[in-house]
N, C-alpha and C. Protein backbone atom coordinates (compact mmCIF):
# COMPACT_ATOMS: atom_id res chain seq x y z
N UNK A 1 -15.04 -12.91 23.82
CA UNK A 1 -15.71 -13.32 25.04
C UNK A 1 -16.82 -14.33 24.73
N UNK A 2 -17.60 -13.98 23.79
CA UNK A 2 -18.63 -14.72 23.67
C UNK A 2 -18.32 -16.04 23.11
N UNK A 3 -17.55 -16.10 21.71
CA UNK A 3 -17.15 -17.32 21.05
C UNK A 3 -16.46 -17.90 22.12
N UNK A 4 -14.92 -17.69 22.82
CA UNK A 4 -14.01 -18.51 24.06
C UNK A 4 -14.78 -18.77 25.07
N UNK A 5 -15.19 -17.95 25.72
CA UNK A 5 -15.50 -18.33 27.01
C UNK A 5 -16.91 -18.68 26.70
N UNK A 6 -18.13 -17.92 26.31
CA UNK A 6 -19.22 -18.18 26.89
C UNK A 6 -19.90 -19.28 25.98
N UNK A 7 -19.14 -19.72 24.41
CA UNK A 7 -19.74 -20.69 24.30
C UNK A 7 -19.21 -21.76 24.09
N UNK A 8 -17.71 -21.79 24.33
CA UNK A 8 -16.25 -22.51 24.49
C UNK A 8 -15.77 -22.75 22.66
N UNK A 9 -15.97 -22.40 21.66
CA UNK A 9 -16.08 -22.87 20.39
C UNK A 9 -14.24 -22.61 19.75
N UNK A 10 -13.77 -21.67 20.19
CA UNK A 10 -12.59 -21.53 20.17
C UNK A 10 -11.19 -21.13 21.45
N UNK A 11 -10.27 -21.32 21.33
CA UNK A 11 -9.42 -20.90 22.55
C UNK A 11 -9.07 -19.33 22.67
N UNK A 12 -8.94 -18.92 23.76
CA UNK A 12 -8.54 -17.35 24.27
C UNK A 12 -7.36 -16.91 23.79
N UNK A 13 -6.13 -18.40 23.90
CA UNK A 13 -5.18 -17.60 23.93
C UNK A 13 -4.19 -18.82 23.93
N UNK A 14 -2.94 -18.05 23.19
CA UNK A 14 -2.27 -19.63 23.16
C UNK A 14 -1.93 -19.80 21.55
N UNK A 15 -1.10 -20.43 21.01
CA UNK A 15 -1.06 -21.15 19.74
C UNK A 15 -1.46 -22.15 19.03
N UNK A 16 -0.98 -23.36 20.36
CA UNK A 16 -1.51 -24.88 20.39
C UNK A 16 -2.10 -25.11 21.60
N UNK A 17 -2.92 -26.26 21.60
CA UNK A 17 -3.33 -26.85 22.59
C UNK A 17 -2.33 -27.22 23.43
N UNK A 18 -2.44 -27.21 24.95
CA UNK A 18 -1.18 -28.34 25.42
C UNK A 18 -1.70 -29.44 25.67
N UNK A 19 -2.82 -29.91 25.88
CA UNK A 19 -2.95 -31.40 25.33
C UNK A 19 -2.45 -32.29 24.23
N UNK A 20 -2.52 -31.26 23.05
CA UNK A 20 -2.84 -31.68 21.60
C UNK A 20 -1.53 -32.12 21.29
N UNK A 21 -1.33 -32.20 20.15
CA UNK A 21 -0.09 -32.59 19.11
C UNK A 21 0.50 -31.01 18.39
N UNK A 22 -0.39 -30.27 18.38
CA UNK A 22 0.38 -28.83 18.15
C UNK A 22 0.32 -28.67 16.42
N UNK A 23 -0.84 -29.67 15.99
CA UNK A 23 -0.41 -29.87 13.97
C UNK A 23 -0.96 -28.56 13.73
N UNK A 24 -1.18 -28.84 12.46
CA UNK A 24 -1.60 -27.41 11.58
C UNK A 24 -2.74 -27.13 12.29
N UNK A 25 -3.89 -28.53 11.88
CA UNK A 25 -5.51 -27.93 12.71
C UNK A 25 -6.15 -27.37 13.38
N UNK A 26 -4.79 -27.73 14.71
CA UNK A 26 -5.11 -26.99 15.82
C UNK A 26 -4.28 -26.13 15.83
N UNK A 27 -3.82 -25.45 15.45
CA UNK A 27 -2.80 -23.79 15.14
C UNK A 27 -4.00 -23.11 14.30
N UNK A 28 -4.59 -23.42 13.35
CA UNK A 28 -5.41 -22.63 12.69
C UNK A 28 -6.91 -22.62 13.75
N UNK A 29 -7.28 -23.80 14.26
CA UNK A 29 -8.23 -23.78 15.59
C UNK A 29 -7.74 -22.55 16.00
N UNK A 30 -6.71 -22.05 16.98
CA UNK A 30 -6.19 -21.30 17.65
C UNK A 30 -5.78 -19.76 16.84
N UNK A 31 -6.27 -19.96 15.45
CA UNK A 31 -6.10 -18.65 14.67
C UNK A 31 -7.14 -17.83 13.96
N UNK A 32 -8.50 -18.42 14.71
CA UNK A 32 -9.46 -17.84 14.51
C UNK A 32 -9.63 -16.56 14.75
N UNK A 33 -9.71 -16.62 16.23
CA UNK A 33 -10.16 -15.50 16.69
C UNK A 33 -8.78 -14.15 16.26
N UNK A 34 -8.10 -14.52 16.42
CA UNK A 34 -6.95 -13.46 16.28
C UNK A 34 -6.95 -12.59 15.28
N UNK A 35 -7.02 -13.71 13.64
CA UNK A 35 -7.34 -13.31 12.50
C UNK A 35 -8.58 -12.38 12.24
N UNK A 36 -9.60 -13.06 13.24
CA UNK A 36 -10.74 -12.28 13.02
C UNK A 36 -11.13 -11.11 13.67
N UNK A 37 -9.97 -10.82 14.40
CA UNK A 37 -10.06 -9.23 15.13
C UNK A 37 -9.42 -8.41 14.24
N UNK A 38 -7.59 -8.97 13.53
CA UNK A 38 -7.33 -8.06 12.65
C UNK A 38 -8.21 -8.04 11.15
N UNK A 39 -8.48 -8.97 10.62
CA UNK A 39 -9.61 -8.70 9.29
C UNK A 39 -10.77 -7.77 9.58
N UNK A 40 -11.55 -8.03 11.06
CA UNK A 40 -12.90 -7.38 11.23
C UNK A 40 -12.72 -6.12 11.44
N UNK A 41 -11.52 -5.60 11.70
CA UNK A 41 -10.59 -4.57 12.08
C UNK A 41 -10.97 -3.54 10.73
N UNK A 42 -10.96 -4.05 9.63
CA UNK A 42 -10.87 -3.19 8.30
C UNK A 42 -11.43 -3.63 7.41
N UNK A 43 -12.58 -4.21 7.49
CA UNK A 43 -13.42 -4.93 6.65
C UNK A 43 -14.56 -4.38 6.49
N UNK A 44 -15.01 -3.58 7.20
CA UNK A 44 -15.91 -2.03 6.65
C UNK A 44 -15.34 -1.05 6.41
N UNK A 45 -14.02 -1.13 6.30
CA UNK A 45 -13.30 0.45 5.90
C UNK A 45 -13.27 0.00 4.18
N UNK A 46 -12.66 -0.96 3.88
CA UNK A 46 -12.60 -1.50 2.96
C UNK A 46 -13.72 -1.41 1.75
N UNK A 47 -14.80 -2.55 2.41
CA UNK A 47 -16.25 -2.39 1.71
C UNK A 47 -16.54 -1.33 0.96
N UNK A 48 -16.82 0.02 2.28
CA UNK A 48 -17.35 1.46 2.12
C UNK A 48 -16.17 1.70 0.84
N UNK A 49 -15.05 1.84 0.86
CA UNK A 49 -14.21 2.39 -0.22
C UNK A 49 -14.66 1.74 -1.85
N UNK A 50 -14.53 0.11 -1.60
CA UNK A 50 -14.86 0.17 -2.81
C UNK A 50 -16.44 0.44 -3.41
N UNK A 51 -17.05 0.03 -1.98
CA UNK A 51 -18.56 0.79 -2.64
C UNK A 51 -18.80 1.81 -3.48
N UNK A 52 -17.69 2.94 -3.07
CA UNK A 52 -17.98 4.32 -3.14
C UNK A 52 -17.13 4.18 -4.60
N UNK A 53 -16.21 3.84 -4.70
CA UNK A 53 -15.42 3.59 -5.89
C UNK A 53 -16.56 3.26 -7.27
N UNK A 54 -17.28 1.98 -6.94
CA UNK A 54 -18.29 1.61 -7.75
C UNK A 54 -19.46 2.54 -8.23
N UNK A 55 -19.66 3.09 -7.25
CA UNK A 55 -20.89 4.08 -7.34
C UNK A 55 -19.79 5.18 -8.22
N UNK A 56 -18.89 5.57 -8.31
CA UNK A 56 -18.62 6.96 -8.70
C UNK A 56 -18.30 5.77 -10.53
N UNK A 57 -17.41 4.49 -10.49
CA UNK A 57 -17.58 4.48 -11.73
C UNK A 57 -18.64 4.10 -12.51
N UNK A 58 -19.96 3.79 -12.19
CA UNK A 58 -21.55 4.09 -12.51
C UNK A 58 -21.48 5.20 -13.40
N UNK A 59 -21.29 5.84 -13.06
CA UNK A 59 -21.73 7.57 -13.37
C UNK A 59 -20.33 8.05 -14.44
N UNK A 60 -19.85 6.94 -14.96
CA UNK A 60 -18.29 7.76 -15.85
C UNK A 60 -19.01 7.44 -17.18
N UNK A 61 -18.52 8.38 -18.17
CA UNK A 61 -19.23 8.44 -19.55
C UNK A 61 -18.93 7.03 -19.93
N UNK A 62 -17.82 6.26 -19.96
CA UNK A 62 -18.26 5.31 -20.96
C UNK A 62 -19.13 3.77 -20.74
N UNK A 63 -19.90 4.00 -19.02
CA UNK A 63 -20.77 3.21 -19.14
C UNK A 63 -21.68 3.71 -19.76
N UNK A 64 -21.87 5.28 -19.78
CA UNK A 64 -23.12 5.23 -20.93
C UNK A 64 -22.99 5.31 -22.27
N UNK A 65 -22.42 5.49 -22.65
CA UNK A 65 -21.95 4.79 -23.83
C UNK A 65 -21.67 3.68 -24.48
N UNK A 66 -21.72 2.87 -23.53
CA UNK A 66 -21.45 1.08 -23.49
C UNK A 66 -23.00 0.85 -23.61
N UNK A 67 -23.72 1.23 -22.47
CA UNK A 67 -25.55 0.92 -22.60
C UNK A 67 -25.72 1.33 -24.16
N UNK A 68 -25.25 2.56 -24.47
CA UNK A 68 -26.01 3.00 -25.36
C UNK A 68 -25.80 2.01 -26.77
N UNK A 69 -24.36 1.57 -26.62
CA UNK A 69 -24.03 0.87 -28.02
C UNK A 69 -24.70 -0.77 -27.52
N UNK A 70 -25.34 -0.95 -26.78
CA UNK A 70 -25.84 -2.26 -26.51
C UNK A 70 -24.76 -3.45 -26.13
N UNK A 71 -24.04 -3.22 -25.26
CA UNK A 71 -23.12 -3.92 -24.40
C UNK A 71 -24.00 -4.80 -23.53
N UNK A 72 -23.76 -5.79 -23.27
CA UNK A 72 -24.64 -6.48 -21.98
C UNK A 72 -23.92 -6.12 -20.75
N UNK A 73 -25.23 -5.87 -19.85
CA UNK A 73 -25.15 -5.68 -18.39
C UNK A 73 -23.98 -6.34 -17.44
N UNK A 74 -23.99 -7.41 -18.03
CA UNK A 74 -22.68 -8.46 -17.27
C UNK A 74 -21.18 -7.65 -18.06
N UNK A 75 -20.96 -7.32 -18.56
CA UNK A 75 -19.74 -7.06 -19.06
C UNK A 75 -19.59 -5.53 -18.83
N UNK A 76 -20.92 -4.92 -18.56
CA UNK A 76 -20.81 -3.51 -17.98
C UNK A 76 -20.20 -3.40 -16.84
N UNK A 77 -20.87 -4.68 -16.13
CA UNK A 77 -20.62 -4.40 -14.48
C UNK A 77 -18.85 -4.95 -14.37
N UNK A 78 -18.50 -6.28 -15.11
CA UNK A 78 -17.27 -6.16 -15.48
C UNK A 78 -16.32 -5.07 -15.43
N UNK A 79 -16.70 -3.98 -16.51
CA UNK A 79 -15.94 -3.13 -16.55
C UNK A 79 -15.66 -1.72 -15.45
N UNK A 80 -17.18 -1.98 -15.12
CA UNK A 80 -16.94 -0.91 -14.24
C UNK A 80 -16.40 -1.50 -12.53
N UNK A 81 -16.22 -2.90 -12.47
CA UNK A 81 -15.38 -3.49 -11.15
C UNK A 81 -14.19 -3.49 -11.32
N UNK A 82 -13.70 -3.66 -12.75
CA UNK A 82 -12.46 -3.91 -12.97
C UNK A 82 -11.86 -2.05 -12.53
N UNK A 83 -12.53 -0.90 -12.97
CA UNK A 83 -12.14 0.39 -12.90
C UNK A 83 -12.44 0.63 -11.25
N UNK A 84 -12.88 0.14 -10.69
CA UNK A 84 -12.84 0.48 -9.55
C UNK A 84 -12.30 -0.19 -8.22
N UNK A 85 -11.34 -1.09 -8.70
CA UNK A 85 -10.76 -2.05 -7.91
C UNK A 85 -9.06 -1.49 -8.09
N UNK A 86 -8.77 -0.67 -8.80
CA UNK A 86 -7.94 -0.10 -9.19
C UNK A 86 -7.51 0.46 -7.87
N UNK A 87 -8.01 1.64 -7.86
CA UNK A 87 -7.73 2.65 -6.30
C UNK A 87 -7.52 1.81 -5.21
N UNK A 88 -8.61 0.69 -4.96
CA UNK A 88 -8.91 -0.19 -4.04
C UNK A 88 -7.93 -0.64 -3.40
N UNK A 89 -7.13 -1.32 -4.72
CA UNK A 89 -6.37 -2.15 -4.25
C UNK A 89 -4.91 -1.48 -3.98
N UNK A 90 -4.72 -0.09 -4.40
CA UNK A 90 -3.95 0.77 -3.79
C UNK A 90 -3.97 1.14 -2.53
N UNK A 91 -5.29 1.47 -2.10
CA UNK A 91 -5.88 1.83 -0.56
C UNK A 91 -5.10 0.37 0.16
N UNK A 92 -5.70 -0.37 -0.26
CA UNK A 92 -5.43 -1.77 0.61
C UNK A 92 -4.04 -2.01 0.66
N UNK A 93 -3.08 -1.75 -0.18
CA UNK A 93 -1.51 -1.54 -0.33
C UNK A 93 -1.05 -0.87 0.82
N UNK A 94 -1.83 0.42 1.07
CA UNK A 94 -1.28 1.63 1.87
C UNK A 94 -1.37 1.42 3.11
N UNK A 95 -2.76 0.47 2.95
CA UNK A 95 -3.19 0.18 5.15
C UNK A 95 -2.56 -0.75 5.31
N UNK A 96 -1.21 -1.76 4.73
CA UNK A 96 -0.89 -2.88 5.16
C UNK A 96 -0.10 -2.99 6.61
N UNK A 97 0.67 -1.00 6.60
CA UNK A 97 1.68 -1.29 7.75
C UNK A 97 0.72 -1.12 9.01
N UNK A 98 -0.69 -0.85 9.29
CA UNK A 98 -1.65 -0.58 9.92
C UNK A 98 -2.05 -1.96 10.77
N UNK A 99 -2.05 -3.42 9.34
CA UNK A 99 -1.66 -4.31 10.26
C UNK A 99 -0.85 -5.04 11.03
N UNK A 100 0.75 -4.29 11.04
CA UNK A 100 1.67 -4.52 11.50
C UNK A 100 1.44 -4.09 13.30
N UNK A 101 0.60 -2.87 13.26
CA UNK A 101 0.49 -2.18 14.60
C UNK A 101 -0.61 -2.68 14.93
N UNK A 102 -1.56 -3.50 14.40
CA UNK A 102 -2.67 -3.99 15.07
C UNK A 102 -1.85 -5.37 15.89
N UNK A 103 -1.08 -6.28 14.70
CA UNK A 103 -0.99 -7.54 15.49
C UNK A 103 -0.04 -7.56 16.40
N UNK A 104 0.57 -6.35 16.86
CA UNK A 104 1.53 -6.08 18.34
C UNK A 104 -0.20 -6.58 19.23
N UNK A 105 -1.34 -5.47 19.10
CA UNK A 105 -2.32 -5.69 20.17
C UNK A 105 -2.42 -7.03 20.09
N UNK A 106 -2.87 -7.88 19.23
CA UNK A 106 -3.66 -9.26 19.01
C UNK A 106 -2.91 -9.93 19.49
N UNK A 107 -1.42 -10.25 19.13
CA UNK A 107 -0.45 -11.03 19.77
C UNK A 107 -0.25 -10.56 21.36
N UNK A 108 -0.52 -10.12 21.94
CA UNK A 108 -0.52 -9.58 23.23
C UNK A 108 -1.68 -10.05 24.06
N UNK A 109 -2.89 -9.55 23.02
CA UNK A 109 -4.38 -10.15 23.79
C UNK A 109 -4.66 -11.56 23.50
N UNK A 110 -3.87 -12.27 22.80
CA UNK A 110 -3.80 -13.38 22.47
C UNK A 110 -2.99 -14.35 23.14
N UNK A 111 -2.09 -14.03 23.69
CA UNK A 111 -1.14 -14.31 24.09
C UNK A 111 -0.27 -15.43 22.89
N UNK A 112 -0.15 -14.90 21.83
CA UNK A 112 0.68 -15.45 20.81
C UNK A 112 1.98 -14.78 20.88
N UNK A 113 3.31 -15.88 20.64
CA UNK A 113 4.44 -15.39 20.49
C UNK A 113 4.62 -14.99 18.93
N UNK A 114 5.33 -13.59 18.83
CA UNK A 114 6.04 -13.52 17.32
C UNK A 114 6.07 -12.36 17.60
N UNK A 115 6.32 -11.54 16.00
CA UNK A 115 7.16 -10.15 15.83
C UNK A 115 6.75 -9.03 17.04
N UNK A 116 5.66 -8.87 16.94
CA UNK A 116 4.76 -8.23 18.02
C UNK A 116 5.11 -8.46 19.24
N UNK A 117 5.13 -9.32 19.89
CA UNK A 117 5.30 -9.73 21.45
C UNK A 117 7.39 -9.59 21.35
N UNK A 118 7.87 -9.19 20.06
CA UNK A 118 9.02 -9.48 20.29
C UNK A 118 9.14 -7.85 20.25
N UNK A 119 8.53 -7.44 19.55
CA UNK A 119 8.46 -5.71 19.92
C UNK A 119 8.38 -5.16 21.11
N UNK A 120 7.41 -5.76 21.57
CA UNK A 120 6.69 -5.26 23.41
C UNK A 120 7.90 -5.80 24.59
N UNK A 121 8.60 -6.68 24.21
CA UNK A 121 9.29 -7.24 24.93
C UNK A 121 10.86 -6.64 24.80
N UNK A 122 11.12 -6.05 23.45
CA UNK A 122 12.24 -5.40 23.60
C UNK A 122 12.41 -4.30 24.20
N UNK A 123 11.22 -3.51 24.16
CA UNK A 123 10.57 -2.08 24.36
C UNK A 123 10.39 -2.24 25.99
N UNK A 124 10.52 -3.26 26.60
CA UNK A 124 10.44 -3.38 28.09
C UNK A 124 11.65 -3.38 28.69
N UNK A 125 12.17 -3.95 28.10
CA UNK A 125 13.64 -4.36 28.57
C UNK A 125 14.82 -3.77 27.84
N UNK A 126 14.60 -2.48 26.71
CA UNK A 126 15.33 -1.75 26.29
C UNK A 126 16.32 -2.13 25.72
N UNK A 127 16.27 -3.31 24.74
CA UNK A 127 17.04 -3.92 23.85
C UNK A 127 16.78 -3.69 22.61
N UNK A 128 17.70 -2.43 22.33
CA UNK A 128 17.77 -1.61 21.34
C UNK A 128 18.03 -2.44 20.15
N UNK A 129 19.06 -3.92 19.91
CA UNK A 129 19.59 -4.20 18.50
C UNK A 129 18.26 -4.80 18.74
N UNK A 130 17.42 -6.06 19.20
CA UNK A 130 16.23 -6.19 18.75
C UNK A 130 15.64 -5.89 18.33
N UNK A 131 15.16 -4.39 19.08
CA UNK A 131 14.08 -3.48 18.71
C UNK A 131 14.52 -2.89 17.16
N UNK A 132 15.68 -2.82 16.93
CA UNK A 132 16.03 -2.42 15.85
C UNK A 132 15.59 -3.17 14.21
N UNK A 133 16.38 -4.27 14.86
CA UNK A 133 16.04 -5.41 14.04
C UNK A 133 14.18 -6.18 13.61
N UNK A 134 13.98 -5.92 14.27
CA UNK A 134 12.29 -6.23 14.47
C UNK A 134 11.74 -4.90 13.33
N UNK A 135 11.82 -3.95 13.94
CA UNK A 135 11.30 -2.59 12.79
C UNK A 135 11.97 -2.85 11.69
N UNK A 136 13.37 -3.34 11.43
CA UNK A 136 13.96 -3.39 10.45
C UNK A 136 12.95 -4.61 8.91
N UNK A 137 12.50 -5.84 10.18
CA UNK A 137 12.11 -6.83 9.37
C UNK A 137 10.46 -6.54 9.15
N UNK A 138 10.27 -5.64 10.12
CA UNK A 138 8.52 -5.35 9.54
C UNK A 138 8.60 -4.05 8.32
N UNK A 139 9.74 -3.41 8.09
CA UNK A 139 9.90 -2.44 7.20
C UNK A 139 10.19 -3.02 6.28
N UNK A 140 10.95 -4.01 5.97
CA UNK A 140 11.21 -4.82 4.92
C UNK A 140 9.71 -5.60 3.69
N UNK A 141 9.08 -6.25 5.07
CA UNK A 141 7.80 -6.91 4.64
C UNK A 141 7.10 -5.78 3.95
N UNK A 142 7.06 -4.45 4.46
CA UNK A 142 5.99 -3.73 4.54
C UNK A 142 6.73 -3.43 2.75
N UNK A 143 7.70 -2.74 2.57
CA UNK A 143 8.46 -2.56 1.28
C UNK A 143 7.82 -3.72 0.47
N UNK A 144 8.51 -4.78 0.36
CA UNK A 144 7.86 -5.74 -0.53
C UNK A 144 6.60 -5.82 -0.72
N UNK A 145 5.59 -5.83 0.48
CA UNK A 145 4.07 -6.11 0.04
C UNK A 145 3.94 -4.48 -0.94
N UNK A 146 4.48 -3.41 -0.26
CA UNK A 146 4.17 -1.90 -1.55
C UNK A 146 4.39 -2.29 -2.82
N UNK A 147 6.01 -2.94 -3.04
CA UNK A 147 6.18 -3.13 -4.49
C UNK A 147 5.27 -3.83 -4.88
N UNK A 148 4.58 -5.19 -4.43
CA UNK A 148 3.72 -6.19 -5.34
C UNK A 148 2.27 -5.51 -5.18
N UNK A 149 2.19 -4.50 -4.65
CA UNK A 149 0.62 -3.75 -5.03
C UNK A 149 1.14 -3.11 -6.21
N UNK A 150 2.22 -2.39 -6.28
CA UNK A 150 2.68 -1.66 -7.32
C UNK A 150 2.94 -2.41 -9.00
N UNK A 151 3.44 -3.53 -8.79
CA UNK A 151 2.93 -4.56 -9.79
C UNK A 151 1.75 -4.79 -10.40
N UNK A 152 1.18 -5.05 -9.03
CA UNK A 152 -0.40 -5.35 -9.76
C UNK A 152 -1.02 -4.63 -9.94
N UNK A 153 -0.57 -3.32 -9.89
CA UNK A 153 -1.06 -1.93 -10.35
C UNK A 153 -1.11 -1.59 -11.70
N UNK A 154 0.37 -2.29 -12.35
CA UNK A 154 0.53 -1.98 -13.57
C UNK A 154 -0.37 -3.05 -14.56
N UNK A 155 0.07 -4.41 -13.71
CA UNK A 155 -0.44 -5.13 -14.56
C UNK A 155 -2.36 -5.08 -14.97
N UNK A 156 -2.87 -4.30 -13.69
CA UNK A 156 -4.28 -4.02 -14.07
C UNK A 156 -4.86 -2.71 -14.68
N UNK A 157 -3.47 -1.88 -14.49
CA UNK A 157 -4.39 -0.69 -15.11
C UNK A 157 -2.95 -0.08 -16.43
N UNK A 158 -3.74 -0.10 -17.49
CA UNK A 158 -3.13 -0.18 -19.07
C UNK A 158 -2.38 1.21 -19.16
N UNK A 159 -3.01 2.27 -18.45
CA UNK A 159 -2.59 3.53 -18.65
C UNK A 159 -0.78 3.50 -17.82
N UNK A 160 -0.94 2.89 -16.91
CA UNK A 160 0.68 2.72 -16.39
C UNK A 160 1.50 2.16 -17.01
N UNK A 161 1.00 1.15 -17.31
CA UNK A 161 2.43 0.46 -18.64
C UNK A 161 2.87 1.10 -19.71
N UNK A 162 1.83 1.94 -20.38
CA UNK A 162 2.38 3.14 -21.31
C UNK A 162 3.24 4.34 -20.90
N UNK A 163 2.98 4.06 -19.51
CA UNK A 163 3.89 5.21 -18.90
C UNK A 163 3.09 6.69 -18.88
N UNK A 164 1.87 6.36 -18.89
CA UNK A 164 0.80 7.75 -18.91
C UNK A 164 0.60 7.86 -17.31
N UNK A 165 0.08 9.84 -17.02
CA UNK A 165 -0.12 9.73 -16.05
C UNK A 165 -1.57 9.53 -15.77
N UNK A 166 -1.88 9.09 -14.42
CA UNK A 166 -3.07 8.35 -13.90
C UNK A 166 -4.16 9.85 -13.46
């Protein structure tokens, strides 16, 4: 409300301008606000997690043991981001299908066409192979983005590639 309407800085709703030429600029003009409802959406859920992550690896024996053998501070904090980005980025793996059900709302309050508005629209008109097909291709995405958290799972934390448990 405030950014569209009350101080005109971005559009309500829409993809492209219909004045415009419809290029990238103005598609990303037009992908402000949208983006910034689903990001702002989970961007203190997020924070708080890894906060809390950080604070608990503070307190694990081998930062004190690192102080104690005279490690510098920068390579402490290193180590203890690198151990706590771990979970993190698992958490963040797990909430991805979360933004699948947000951008049905956004594309709706947005009035943007895509997967979402193709959901709401099958679901109205009871066109089951759509509706099918649509869950089919957001289950798909959702699979792939799991496996490549699961990748970068291994590739960041040493104890998985040995095949140890976590």
């Amino acid at each position: 409300m405030v950014f569209s309407v009350q101080l005109g800085w971005f559009p309500s709703s829409g993809m492209k301008d219909v004045r415009g030429d419809g290029g990238l600029v103005d598609r990303l003009h037009h992908m402000v606000l949208p983006l910034s409802v689903l990001v702002l959406a989970h961007v203190g859920v997020f924070a708080r997690f890894l906060q809390e992550n950080v604070k608990a690896e503070k307190h694990r024996y081998y930062v004190e043991v690192a102080r104690a053998n005279g490690v510098p501070e920068r390579a402490i904090r290193k180590m203890i981001l690198r151990n706590a980005i771990i979970p993190y980025i698992n958490y963040v793996g797990v909430t991805i299908p979360s933004f699948f059900g947000g951008s049905i709302v956004v594309e709706t309050l947005f009035g943007w066409s895509g997967l979402g508005q193709l959901l709401v629209k099958a679901v109205m008109v009871k066109d089951f192979p759509v509706l099918m097909g649509a869950i089919l291709i957001t289950g798909v995405v959702v699979v792939i983005c799991l496996f490549v958290i699961d990748v970068l799972m291994i590739c960041l934390n040493p104890r998985l590639r040995r095949g140890g448990i976590v």
